[in-house]
Protein backbone atom coordinates (compact mmCIF):
# COMPACT_ATOMS: atom_id res chain seq x y z
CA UNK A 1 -26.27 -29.76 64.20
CA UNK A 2 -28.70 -26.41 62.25
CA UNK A 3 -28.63 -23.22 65.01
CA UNK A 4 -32.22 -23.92 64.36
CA UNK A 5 -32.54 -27.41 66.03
CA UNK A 6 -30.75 -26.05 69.06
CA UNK A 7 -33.33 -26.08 72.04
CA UNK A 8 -34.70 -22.61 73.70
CA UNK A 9 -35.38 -21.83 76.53
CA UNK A 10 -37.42 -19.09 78.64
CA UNK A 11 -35.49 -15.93 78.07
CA UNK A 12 -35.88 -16.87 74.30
CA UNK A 13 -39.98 -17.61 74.23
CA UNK A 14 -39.89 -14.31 76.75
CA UNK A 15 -38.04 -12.59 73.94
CA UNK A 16 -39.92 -14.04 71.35
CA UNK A 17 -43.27 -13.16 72.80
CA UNK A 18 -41.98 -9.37 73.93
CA UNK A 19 -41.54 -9.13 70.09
CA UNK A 20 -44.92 -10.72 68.99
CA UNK A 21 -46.65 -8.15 71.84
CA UNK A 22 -44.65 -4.90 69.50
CA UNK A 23 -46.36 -6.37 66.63
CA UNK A 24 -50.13 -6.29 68.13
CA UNK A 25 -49.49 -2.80 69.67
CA UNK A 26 -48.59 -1.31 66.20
CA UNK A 27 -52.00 -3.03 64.96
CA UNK A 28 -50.57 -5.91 62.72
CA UNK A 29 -52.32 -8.41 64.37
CA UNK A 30 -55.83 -9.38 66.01
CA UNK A 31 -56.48 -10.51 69.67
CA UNK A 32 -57.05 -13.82 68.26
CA UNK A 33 -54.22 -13.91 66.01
CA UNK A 34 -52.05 -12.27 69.45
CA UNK A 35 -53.17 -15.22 71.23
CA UNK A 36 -52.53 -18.01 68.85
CA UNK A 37 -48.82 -17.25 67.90
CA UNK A 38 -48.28 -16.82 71.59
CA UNK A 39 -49.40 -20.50 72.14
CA UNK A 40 -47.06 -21.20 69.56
CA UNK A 41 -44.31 -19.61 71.33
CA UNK A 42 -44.79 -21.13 74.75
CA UNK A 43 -44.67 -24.53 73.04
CA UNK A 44 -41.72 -23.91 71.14
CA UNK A 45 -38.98 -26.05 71.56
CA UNK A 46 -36.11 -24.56 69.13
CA UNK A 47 -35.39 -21.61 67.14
CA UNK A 48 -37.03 -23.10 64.18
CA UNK A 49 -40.50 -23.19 65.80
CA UNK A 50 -39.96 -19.97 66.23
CA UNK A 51 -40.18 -19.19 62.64
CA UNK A 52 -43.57 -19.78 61.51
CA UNK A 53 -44.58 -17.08 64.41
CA UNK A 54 -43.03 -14.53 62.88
CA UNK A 55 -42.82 -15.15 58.96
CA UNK A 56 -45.42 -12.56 57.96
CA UNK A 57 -44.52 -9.91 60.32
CA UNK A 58 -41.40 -7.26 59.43
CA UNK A 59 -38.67 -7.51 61.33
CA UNK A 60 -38.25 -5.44 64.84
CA UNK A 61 -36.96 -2.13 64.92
CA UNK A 62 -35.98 -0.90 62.04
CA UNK A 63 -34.79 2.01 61.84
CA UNK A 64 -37.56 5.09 61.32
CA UNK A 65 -36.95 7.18 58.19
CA UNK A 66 -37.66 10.37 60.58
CA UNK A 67 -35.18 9.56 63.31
CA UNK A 68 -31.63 8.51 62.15
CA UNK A 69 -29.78 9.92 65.33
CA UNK A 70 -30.38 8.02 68.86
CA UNK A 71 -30.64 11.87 70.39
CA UNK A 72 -34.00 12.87 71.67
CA UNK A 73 -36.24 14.65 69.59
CA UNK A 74 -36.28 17.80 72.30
CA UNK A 75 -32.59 18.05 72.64
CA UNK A 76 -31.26 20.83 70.58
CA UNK A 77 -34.85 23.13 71.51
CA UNK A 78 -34.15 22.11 75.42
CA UNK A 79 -30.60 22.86 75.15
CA UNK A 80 -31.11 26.52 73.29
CA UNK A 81 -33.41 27.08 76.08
CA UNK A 82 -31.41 26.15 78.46
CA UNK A 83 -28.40 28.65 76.86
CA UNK A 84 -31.10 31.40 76.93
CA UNK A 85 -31.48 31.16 80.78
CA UNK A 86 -28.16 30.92 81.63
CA UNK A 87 -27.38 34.22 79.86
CA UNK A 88 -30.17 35.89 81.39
CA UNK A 89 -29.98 34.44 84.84
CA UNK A 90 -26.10 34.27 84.73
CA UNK A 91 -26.35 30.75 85.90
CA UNK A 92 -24.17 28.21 84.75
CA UNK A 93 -24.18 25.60 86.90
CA UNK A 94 -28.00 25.23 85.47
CA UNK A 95 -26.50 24.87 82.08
CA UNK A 96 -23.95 22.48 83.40
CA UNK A 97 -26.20 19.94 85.78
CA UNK A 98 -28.88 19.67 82.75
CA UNK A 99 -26.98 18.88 80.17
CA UNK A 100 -25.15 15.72 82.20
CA UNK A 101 -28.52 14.93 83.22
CA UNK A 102 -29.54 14.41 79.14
CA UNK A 103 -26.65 12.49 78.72
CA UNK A 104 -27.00 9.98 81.33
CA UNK A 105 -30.61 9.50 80.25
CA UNK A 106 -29.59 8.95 76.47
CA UNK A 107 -26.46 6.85 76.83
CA UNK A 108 -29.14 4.67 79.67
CA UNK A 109 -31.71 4.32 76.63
CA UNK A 110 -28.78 3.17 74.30
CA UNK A 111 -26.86 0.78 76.57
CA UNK A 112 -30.51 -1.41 76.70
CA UNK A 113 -29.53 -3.08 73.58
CA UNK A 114 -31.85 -4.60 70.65
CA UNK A 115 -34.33 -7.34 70.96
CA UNK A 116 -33.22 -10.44 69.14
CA UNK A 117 -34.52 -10.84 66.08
CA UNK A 118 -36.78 -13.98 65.11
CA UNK A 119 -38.22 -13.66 61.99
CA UNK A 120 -35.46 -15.03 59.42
């Protein structure tokens, strides 16, 4: 049996419809248009209705020219900052607790994982 002809589920029309909802906030579809593939996706019953939802629309998340790093854009300004007021305040510990603090945060945003693509 085709991947495609496999039955979905919930978490996959939840997926599908958290992707089609990306799509209408960047402005690539209309309300109506919104609403329509999302009635497609509720009555999907395999991977391959899923298809026609997404055929027009460029795949999720793809990578930005301006970012290629997963670090925030703030990091390296925060962190000279940071350097500065240690050496005035003779603080380290500062230094220290922030910079584990950025790291938990990024490695948190990184561990969330990409949304499954549905377009192809």
């Amino acid at each position: 049996m085709n991947g495609d002809q496999l039955r979905i589920g919930d978490v996959e029309r939840d997926q599908a419809a958290a992707a089609l909802g990306e799509h209408y906030a960047q402005g690539r579809l209309t309300v109506d248009e919104h609403a329509e593939r999302l009635d497609q996706i509720w009555s999907a019953r395999t991977r391959a209705d899923l298809r026609p939802v997404f055929r027009d629309l460029p795949e999720a998340h793809q990578p930005s020219a301006r970012r290629t790093t997963g670090r925030p854009r703030l990091l390296v300004p925060v962190l000279v900052a940071l350097l500065v007021l240690t050496v005035l305040t003779h603080a380290p510990f500062l230094l220290v607790a922030v910079v584990v603090g950025l790291v938990v945060l990024t490695r948190r945003r990184r561990w969330r994982g990409p949304a499954r693509q549905w377009s192809r």
